[in-house]
C-alpha atoms as a PDB file:
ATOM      1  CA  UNK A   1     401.971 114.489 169.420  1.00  0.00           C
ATOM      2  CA  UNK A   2     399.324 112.119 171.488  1.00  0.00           C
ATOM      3  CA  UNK A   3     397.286 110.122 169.618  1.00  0.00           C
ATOM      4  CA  UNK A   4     393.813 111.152 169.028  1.00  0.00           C
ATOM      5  CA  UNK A   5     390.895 109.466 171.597  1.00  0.00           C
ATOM      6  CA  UNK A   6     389.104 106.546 169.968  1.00  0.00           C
ATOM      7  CA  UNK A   7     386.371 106.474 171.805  1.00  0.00           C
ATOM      8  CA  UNK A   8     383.046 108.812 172.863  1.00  0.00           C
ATOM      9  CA  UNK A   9     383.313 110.436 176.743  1.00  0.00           C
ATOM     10  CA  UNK A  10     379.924 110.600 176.773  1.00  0.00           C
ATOM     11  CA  UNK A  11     379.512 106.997 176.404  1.00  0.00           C
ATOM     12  CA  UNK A  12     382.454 105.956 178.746  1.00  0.00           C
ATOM     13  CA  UNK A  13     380.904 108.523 181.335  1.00  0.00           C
ATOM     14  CA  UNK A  14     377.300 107.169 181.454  1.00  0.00           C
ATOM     15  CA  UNK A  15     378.327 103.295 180.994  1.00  0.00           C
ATOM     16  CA  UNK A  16     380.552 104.391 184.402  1.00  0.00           C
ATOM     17  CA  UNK A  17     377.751 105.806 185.713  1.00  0.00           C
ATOM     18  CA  UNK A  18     375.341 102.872 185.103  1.00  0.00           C
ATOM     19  CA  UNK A  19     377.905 100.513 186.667  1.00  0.00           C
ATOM     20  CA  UNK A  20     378.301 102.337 190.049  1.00  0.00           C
ATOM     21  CA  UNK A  21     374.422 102.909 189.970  1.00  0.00           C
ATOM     22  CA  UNK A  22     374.387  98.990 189.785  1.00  0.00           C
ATOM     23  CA  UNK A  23     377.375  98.329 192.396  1.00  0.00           C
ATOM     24  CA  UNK A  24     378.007 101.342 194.053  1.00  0.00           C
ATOM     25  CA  UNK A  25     381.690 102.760 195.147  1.00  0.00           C
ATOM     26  CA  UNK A  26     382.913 100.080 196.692  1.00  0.00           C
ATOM     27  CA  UNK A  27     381.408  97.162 194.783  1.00  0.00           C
ATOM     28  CA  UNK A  28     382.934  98.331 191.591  1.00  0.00           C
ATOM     29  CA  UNK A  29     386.420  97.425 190.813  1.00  0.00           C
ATOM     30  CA  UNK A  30     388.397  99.128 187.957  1.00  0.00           C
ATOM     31  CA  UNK A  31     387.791  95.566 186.093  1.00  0.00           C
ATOM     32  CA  UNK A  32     384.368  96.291 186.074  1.00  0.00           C
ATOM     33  CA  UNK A  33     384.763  99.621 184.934  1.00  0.00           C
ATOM     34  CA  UNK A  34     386.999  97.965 182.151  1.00  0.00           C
ATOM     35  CA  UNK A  35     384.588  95.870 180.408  1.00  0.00           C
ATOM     36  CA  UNK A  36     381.616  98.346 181.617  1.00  0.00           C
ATOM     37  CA  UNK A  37     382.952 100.870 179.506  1.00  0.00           C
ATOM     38  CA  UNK A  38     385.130  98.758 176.401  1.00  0.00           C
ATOM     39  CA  UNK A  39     388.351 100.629 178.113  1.00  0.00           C
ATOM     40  CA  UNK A  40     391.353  99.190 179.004  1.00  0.00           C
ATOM     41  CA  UNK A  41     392.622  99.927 182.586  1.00  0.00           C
ATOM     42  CA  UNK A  42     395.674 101.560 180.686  1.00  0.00           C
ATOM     43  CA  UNK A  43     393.233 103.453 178.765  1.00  0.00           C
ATOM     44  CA  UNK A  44     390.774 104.415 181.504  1.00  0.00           C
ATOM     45  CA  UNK A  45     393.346 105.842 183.921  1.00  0.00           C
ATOM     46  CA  UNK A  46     395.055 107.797 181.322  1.00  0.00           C
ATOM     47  CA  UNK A  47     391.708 109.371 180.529  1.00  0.00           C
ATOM     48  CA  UNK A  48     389.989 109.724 183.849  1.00  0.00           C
ATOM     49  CA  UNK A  49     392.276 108.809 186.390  1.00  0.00           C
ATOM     50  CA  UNK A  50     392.106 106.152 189.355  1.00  0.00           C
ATOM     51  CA  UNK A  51     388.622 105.276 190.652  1.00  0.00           C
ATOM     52  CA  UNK A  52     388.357 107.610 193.179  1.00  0.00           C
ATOM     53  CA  UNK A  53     388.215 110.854 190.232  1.00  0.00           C
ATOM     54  CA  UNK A  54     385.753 108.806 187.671  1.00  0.00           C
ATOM     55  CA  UNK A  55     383.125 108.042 190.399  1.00  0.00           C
ATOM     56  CA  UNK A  56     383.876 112.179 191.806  1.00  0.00           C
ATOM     57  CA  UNK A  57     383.436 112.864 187.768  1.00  0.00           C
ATOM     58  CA  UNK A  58     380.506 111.159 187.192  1.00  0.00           C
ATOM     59  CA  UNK A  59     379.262 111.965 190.754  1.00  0.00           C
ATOM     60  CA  UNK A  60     379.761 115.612 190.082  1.00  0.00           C
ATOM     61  CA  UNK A  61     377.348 115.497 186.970  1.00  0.00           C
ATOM     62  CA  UNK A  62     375.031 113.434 188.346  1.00  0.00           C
ATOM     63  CA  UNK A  63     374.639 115.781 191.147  1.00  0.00           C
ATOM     64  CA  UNK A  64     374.750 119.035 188.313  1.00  0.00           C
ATOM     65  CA  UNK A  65     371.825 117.441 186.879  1.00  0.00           C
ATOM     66  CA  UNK A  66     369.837 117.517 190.098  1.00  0.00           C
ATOM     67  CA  UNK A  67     370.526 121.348 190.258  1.00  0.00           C
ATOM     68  CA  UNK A  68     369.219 121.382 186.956  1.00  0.00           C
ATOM     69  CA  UNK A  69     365.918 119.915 187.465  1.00  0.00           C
ATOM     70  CA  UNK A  70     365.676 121.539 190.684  1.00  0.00           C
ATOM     71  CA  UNK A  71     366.209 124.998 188.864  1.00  0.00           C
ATOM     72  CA  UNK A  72     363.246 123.814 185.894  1.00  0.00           C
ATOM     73  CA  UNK A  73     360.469 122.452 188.475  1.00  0.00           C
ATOM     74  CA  UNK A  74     360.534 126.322 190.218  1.00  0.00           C
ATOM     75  CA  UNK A  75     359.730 127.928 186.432  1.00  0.00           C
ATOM     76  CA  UNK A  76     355.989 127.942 185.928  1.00  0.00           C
ATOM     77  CA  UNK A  77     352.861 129.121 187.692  1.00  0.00           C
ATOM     78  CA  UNK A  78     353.043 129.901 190.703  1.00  0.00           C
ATOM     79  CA  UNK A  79     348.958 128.435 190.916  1.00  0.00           C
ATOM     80  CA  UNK A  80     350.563 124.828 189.747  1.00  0.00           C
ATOM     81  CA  UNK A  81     353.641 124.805 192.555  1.00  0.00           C
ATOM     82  CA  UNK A  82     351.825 122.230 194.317  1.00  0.00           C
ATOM     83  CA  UNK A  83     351.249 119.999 191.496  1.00  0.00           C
ATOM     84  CA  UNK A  84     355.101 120.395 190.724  1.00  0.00           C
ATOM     85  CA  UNK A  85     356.215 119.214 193.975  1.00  0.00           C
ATOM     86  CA  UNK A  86     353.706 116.511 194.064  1.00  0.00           C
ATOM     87  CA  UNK A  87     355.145 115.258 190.105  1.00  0.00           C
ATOM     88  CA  UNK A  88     358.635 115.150 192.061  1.00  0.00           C
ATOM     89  CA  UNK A  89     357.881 113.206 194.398  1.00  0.00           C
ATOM     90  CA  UNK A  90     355.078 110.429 192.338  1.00  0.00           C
ATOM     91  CA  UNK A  91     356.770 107.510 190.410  1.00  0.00           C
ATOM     92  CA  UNK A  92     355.624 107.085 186.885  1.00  0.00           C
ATOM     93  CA  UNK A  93     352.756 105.290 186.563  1.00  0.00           C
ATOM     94  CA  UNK A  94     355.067 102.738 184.063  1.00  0.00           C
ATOM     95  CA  UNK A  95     357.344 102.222 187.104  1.00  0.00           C
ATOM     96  CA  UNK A  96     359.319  98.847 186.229  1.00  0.00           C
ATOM     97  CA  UNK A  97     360.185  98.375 189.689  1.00  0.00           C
ATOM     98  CA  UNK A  98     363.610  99.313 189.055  1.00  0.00           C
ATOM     99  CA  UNK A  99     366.094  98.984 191.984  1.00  0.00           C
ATOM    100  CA  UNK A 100     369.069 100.872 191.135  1.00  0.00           C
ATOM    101  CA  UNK A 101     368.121 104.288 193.048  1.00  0.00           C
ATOM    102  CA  UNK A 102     369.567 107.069 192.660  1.00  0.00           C
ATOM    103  CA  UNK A 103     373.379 107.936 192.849  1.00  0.00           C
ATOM    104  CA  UNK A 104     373.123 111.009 194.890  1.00  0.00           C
ATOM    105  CA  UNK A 105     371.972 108.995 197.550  1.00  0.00           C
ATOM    106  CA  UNK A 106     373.868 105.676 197.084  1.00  0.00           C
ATOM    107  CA  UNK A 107     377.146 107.880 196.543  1.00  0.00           C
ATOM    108  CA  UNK A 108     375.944 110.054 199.800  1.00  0.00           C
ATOM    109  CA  UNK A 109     375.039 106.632 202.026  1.00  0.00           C
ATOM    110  CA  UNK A 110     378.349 104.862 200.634  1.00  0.00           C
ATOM    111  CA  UNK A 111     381.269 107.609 200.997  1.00  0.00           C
ATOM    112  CA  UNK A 112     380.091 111.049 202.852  1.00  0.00           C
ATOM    113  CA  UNK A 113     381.753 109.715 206.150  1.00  0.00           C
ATOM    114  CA  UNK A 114     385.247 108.992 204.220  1.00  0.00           C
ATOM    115  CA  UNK A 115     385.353 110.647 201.113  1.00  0.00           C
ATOM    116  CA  UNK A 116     385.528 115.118 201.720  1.00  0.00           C
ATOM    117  CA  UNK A 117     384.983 116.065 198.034  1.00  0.00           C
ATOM    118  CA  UNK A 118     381.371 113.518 198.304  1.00  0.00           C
ATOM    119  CA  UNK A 119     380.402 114.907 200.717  1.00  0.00           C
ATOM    120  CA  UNK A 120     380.973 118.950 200.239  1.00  0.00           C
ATOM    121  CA  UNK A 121     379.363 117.949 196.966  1.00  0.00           C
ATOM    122  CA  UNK A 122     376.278 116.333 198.209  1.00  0.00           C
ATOM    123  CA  UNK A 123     375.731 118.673 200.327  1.00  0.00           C
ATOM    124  CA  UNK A 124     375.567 121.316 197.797  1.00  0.00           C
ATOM    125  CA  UNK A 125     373.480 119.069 196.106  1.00  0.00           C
ATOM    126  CA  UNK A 126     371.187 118.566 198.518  1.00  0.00           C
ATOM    127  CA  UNK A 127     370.783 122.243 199.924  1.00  0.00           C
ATOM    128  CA  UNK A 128     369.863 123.181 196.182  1.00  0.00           C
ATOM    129  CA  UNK A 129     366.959 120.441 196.528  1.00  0.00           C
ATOM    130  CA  UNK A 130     365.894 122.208 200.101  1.00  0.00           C
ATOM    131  CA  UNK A 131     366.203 125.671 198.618  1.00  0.00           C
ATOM    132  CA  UNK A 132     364.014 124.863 195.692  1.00  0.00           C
ATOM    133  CA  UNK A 133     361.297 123.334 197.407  1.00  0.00           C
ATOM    134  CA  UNK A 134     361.094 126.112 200.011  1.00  0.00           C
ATOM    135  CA  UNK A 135     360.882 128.257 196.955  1.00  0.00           C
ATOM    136  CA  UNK A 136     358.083 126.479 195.487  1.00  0.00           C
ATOM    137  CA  UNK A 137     356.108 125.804 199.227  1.00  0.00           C
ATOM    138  CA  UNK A 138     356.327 130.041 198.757  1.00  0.00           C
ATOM    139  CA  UNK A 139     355.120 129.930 195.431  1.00  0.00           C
ATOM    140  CA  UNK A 140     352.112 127.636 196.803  1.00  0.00           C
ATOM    141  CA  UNK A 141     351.979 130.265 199.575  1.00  0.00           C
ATOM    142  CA  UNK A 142     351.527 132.617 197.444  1.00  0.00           C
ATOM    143  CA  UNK A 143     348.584 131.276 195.523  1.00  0.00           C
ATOM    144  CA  UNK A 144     346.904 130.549 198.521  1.00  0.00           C
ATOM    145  CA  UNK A 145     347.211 126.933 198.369  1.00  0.00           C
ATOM    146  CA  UNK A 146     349.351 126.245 201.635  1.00  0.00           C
ATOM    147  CA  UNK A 147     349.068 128.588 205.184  1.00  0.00           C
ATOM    148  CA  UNK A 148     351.065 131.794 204.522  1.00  0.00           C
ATOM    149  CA  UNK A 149     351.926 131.698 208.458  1.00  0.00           C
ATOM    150  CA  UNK A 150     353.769 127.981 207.705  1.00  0.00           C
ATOM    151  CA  UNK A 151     357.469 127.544 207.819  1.00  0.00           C
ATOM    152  CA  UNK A 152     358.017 127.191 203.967  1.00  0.00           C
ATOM    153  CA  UNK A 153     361.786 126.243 204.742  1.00  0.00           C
ATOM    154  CA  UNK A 154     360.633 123.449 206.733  1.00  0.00           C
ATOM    155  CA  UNK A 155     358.053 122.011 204.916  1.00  0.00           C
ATOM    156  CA  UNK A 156     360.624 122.505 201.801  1.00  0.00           C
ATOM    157  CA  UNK A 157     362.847 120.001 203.941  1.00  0.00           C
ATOM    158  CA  UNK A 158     359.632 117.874 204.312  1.00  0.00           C
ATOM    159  CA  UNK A 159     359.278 117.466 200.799  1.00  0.00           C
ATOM    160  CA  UNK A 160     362.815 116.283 200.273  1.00  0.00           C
ATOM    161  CA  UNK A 161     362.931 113.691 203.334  1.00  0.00           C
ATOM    162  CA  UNK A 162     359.973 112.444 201.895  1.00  0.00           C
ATOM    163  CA  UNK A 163     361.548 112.059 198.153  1.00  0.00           C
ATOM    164  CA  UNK A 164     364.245 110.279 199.590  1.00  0.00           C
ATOM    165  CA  UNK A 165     362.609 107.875 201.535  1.00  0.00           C
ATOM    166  CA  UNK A 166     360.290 107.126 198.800  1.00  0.00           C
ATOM    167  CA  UNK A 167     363.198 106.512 196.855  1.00  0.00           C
ATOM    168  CA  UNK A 168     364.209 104.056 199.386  1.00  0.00           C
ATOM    169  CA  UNK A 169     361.245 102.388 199.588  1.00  0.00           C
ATOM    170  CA  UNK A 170     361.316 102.015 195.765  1.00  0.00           C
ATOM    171  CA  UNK A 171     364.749 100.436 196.072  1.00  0.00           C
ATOM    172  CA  UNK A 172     363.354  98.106 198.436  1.00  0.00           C
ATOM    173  CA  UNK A 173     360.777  96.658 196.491  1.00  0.00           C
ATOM    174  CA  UNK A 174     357.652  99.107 197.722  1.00  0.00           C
ATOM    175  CA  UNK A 175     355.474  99.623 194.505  1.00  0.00           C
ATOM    176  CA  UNK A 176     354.586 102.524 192.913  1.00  0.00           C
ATOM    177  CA  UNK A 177     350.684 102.442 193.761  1.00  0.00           C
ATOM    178  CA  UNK A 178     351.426 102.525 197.906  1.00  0.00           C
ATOM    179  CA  UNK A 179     354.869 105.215 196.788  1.00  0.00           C
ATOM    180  CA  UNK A 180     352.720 107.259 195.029  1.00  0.00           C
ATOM    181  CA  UNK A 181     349.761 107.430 197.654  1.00  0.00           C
ATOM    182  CA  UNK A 182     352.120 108.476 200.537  1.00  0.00           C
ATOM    183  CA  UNK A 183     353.327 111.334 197.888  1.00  0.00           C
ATOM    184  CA  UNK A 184     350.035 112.772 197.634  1.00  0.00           C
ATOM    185  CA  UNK A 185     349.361 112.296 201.328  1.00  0.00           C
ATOM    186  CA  UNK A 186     353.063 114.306 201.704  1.00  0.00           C
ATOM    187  CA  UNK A 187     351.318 116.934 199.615  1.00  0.00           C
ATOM    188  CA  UNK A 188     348.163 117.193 200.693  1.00  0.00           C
ATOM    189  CA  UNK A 189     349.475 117.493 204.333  1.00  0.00           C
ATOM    190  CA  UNK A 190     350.389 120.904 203.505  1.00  0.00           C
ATOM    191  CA  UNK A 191     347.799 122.270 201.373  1.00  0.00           C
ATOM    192  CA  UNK A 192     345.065 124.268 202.495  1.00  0.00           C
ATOM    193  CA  UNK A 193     342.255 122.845 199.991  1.00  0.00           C
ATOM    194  CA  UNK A 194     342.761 119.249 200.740  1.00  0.00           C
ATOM    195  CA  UNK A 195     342.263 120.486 204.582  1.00  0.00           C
ATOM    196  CA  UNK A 196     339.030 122.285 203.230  1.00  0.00           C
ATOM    197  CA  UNK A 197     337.952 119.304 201.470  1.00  0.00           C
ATOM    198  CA  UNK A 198     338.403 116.959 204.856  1.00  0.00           C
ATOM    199  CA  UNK A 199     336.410 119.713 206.455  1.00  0.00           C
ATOM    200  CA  UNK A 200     333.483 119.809 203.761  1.00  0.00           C
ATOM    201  CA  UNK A 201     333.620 116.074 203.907  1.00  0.00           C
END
């Protein structure tokens, strides 16, 4: 009979996580992993396997979670889709400059050229993001609040070339006051009142 796990997955997984956030795939040996998570190697590969499957594991959740909040920001009015995309893509007004960035896009940059399983999965990952802002450019279509003739599929992949490259930006050091402007000037690019309030101007 094995003996019984001494220690939390949940922890293990998101200390893992934190330290390829930091370091990325490549940067991040299994010694790091070691004293990131308290694990011995022994103990690590037993539970996980090699590096490859605890950076697909934690990989895979990080990218479930994005379907996740992609699923929750298309529940709501349909009157407030606007304001739901444009929350999405504004830093908090707290930002602490942090530089870590997100893993769907460091794992994406970092392995989707060698690494199949990365890259079906980020792909998944990301067409869930483009889906769910098409839905919600409809929604805003909808309400009146962007042009019903506009290609809602495009402008969906508008919004999410825009979130990543403000995530970029915020990697590199851009603060959140200039981020969050070009957010609203992503948004109001597409909206139908801010063109009626240009016009009325």
């Amino acid at each position: 009979m094995g003996r019984p796990r001494k220690f939390d997955e949940r922890d293990v997984m998101a200390a893992a996580y934190r330290q390829f956030s930091a370091t990325g795939y490549h940067g991040t040996s299994v010694d790091d992993l070691s004293r990131a998570t308290g694990l011995s190697k022994g103990s690590l590969y037993s539970a996980f396997g090699d590096k490859d499957a605890l950076f697909r594991r934690v990989f895979d959740e990080y990218c479930a979670d994005s379907d996740v909040s992609a699923a929750a920001r298309l529940a709501g009015p349909e009157e407030q889709a606007l304001d739901r995309l444009r929350d999405w893509l504004r830093a908090p007004e707290e930002d602490c400059g942090d530089r870590t960035g997100c893993l769907l896009a460091k794992g994406t940059a970092e392995l989707a050229r060698e690494n199949e399983a990365v890259a079906a999965r980020s792909l998944a990952a990301h067409t869930t993001l483009l889906d769910s802002c098409r839905l919600l450019v409809e929604q805003a279509q909808r309400a009146g609040h962007v042009d019903p003739a506009a290609d809602a599929e495009a402008l969906g992949g508008l919004i999410v070339a825009t979130h990543r490259g403000l995530e970029a930006l915020g990697k590199a050091g851009v603060g959140a006051v200039t981020r969050n402007r070009i957010a609203d000037a992503a948004i109001d690019s597409i909206s139908i009142a801010a063109d009626q309030r240009r016009s009325d101007q």
